[in-house]
C-alpha atoms as a PDB file:
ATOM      1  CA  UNK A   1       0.000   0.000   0.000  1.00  0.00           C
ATOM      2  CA  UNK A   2       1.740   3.274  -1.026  1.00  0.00           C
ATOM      3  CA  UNK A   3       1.111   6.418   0.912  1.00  0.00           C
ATOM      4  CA  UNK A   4      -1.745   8.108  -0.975  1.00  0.00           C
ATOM      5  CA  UNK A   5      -3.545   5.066  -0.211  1.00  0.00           C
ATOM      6  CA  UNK A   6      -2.865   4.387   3.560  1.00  0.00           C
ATOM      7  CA  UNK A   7      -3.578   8.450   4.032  1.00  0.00           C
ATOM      8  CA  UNK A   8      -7.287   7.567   2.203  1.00  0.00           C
ATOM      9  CA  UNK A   9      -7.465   4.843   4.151  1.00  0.00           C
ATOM     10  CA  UNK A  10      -6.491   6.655   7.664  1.00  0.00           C
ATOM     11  CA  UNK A  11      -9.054   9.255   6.374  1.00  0.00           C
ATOM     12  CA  UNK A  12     -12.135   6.839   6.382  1.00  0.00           C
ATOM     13  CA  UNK A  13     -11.753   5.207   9.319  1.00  0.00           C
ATOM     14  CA  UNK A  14     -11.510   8.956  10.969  1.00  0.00           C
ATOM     15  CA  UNK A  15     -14.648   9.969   9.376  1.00  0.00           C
ATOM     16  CA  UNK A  16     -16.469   6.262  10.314  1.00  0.00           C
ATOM     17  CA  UNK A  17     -15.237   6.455  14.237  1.00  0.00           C
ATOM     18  CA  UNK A  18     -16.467  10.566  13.984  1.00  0.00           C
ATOM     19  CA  UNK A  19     -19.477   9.455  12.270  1.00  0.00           C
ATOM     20  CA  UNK A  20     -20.255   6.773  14.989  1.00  0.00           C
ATOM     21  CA  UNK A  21     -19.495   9.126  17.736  1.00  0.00           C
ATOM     22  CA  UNK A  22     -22.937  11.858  16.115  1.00  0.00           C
ATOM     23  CA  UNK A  23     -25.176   9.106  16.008  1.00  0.00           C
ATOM     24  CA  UNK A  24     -23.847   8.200  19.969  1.00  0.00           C
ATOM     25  CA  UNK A  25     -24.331  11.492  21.189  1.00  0.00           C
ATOM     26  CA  UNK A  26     -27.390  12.458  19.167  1.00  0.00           C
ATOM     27  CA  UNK A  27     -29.071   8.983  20.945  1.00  0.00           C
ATOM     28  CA  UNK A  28     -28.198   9.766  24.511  1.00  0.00           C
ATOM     29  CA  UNK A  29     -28.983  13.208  24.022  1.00  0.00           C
ATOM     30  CA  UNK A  30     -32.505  12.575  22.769  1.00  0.00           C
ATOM     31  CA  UNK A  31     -32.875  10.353  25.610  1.00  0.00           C
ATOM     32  CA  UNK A  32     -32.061  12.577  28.337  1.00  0.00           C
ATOM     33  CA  UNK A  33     -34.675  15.676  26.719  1.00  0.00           C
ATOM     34  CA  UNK A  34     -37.775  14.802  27.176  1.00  0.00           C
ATOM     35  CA  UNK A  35     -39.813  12.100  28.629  1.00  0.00           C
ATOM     36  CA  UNK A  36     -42.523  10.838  25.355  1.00  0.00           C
ATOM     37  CA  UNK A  37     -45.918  10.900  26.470  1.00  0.00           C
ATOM     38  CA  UNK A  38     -47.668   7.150  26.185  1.00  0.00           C
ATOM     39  CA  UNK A  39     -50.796   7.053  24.703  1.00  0.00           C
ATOM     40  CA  UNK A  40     -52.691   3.664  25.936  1.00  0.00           C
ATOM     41  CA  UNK A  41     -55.301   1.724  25.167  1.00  0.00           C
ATOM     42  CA  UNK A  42     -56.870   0.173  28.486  1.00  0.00           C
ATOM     43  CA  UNK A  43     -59.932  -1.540  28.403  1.00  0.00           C
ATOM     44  CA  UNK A  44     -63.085   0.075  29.415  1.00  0.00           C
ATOM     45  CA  UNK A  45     -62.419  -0.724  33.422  1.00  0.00           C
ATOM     46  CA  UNK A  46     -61.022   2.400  34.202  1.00  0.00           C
ATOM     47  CA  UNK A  47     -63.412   4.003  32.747  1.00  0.00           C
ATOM     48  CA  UNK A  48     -66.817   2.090  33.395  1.00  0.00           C
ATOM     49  CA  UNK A  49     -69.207   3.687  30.629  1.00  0.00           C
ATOM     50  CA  UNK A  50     -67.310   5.745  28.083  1.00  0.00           C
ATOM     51  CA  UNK A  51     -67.895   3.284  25.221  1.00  0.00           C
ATOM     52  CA  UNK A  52     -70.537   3.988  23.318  1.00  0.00           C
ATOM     53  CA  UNK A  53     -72.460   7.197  22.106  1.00  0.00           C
ATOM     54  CA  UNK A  54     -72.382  10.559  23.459  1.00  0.00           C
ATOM     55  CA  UNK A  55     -74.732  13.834  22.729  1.00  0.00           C
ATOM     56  CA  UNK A  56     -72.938  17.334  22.603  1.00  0.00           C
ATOM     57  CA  UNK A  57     -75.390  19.671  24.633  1.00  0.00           C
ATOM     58  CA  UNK A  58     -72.970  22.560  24.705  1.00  0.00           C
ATOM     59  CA  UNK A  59     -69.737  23.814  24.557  1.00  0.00           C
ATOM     60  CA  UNK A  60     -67.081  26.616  25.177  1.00  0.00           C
ATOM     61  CA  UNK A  61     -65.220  28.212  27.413  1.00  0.00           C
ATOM     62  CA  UNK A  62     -66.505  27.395  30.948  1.00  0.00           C
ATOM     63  CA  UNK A  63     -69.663  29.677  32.599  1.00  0.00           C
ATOM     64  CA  UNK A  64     -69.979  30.994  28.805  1.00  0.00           C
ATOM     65  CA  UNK A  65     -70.923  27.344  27.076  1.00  0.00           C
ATOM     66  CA  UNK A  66     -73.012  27.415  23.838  1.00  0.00           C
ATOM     67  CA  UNK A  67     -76.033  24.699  23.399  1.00  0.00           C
ATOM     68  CA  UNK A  68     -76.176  22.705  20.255  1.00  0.00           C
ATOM     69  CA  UNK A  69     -78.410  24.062  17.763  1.00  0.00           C
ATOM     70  CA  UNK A  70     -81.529  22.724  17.813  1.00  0.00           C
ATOM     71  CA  UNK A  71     -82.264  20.344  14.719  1.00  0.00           C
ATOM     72  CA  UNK A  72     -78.372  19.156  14.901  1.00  0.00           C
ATOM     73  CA  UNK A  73     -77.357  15.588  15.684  1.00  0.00           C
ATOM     74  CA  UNK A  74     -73.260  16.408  16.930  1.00  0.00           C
ATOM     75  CA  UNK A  75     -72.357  13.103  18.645  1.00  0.00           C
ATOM     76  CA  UNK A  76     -69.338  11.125  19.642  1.00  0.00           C
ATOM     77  CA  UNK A  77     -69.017   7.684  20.080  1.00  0.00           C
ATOM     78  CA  UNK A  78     -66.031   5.309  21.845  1.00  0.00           C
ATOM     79  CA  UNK A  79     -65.276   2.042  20.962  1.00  0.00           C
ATOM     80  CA  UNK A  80     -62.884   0.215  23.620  1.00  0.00           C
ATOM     81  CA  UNK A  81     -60.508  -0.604  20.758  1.00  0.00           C
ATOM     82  CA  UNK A  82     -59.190   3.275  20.825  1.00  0.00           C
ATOM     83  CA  UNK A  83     -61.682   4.417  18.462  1.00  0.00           C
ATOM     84  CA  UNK A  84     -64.368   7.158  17.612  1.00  0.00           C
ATOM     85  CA  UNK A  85     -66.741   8.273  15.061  1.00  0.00           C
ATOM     86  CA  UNK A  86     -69.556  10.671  15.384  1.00  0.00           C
ATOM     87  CA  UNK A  87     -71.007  13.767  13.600  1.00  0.00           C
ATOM     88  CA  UNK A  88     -70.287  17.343  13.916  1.00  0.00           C
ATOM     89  CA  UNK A  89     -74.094  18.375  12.748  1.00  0.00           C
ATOM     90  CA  UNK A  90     -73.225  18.164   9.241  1.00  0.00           C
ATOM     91  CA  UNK A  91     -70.586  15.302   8.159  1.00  0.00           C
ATOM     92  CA  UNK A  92     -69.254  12.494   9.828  1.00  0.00           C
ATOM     93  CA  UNK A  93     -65.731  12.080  11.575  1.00  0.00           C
ATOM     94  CA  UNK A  94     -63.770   9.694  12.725  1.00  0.00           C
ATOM     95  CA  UNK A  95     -59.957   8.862  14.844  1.00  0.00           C
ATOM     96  CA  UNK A  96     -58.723   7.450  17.602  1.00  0.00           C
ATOM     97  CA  UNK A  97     -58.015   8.111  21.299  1.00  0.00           C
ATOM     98  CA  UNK A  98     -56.253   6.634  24.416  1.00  0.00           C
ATOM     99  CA  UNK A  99     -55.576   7.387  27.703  1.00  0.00           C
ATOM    100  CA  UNK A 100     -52.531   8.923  28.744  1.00  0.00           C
ATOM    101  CA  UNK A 101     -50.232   6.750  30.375  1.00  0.00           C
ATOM    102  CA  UNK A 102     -50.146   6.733  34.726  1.00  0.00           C
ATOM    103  CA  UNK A 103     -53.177   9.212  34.844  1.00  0.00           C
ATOM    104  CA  UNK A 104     -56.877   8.450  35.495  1.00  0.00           C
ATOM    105  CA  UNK A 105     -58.330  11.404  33.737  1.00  0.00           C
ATOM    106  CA  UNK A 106     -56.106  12.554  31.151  1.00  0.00           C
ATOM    107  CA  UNK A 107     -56.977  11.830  27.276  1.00  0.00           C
ATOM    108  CA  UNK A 108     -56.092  12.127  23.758  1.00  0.00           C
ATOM    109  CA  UNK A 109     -58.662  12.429  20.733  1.00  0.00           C
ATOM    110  CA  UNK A 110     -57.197  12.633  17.322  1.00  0.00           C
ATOM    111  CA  UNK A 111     -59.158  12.955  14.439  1.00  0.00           C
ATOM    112  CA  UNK A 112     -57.862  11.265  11.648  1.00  0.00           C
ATOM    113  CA  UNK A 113     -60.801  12.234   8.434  1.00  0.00           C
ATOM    114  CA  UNK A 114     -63.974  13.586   8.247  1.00  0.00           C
ATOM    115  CA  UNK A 115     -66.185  14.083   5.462  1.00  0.00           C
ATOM    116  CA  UNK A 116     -66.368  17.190   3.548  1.00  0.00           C
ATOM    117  CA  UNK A 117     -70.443  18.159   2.575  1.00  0.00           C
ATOM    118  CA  UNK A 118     -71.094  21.956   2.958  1.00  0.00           C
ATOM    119  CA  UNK A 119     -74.152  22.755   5.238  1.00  0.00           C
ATOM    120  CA  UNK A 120     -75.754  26.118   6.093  1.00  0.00           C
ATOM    121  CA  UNK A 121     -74.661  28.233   8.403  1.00  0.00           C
ATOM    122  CA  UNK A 122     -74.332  28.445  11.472  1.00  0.00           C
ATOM    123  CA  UNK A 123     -74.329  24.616  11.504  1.00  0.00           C
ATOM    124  CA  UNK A 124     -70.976  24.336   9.791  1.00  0.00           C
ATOM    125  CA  UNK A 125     -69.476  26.923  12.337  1.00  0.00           C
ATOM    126  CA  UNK A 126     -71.080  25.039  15.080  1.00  0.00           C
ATOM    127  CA  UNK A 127     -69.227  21.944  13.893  1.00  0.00           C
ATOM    128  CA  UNK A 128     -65.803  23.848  13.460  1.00  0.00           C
ATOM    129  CA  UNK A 129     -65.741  25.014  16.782  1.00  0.00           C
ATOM    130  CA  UNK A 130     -66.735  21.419  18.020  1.00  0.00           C
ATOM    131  CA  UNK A 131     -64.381  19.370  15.835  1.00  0.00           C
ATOM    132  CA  UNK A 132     -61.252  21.828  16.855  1.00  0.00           C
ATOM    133  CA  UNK A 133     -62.309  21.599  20.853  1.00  0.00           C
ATOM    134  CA  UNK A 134     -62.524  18.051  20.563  1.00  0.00           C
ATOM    135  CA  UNK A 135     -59.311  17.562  18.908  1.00  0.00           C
ATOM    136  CA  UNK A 136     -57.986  19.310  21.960  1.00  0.00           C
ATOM    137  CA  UNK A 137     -59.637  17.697  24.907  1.00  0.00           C
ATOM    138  CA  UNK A 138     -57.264  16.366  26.958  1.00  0.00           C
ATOM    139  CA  UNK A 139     -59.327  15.675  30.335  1.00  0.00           C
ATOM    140  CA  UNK A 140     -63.026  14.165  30.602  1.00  0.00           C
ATOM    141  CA  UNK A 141     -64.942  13.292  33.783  1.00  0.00           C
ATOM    142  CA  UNK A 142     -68.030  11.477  33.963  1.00  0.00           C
ATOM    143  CA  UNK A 143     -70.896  11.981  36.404  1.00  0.00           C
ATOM    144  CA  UNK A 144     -73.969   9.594  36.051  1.00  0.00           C
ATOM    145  CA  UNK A 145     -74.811  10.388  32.325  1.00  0.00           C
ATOM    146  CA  UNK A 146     -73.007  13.087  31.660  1.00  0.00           C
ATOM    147  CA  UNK A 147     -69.969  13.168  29.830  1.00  0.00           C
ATOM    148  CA  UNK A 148     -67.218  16.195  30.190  1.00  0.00           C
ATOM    149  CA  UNK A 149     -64.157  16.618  27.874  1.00  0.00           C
ATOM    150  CA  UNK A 150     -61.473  19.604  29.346  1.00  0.00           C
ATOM    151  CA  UNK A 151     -59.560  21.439  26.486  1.00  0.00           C
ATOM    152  CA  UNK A 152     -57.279  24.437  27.130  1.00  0.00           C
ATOM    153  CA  UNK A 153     -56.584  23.138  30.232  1.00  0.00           C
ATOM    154  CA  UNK A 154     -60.085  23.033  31.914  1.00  0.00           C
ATOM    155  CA  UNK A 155     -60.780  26.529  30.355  1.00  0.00           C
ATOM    156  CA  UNK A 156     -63.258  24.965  27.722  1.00  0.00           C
ATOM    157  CA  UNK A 157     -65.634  22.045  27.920  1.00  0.00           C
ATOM    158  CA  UNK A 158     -67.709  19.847  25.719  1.00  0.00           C
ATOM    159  CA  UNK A 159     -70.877  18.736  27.844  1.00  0.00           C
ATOM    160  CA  UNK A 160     -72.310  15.709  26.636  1.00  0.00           C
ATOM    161  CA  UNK A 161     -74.999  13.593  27.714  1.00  0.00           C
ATOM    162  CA  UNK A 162     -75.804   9.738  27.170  1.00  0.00           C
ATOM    163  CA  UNK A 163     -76.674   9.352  23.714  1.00  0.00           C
ATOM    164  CA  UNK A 164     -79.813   7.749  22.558  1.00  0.00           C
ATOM    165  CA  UNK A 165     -77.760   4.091  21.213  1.00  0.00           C
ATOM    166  CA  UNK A 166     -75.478   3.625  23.965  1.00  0.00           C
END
């Protein structure tokens, strides 16, 4: 091996062994960042009743809530497999959601497609308001038949009430 080639060859196992050494430090310094939120699907014991459908009878900000307008089916309903489906008054939606890992009242909703029909207004604002809350919910409480969902950190609720095909 002449010089030129022992030089390359220096040269690559340098940039290799530097190489190695990002991908090291990115790893443990990714690691030690952040703890990653867990999003879980438990079955429906610690949370005896949430499956099944749920009627919107108002929402906003808390002490200022809005009712539903009358002649509107908006609805939600949980299956115990993570996932929901309901309307917003106008089209149906669907996603997922899970409970956030080592709390009892925390949870995610994540819409994931809707349809797209245009509908007077103030039914389609009525539905954009609701489908943005709920994508934001991240507490819920339930008390006999009602149903609460938090969003901006208990600022803003979405009261629902045990729908009609539980």
């Amino acid at each position: 091996m002449n010089r030129i080639q022992k030089t390359a060859a220096t040269r690559t196992r340098f940039a290799g062994w530097a190489i190695l050494g990002l991908i090291l430090i990115v790893m443990v310094h990714s690691g030690c960042t952040k703890t990653q939120q867990v999003l879980v699907r438990e079955p429906a014991s610690p949370t005896p009743g949430l499956e099944g459908r749920w009627d919107l009878v108002s929402y906003g900000p808390m002490a200022s809530e809005t009712k539903v307008l009358a002649d509107t089916q908006v609805f939600i309903s949980f299956t115990n497999d993570g996932k929901i489906s309901g309307s917003g008054g106008c089209n149906r939606y669907f996603g997922g959601w899970g409970f956030l890992e080592g709390t009892k009242d925390a949870i995610r909703i994540w819409r994931t497609g809707s349809t797209k029909m245009a509908c007077q207004e103030p039914v389609m604002t009525q539905e954009y308001g609701y489908l943005e809350e709920l994508s934001r919910a991240s507490a819920f409480a339930i008390e006999g038949r009602e149903l609460r969902l938090y969003y901006n950190e208990g600022r803003g609720v979405l009261r629902f009430a045990r729908g009609v095909n539980p």
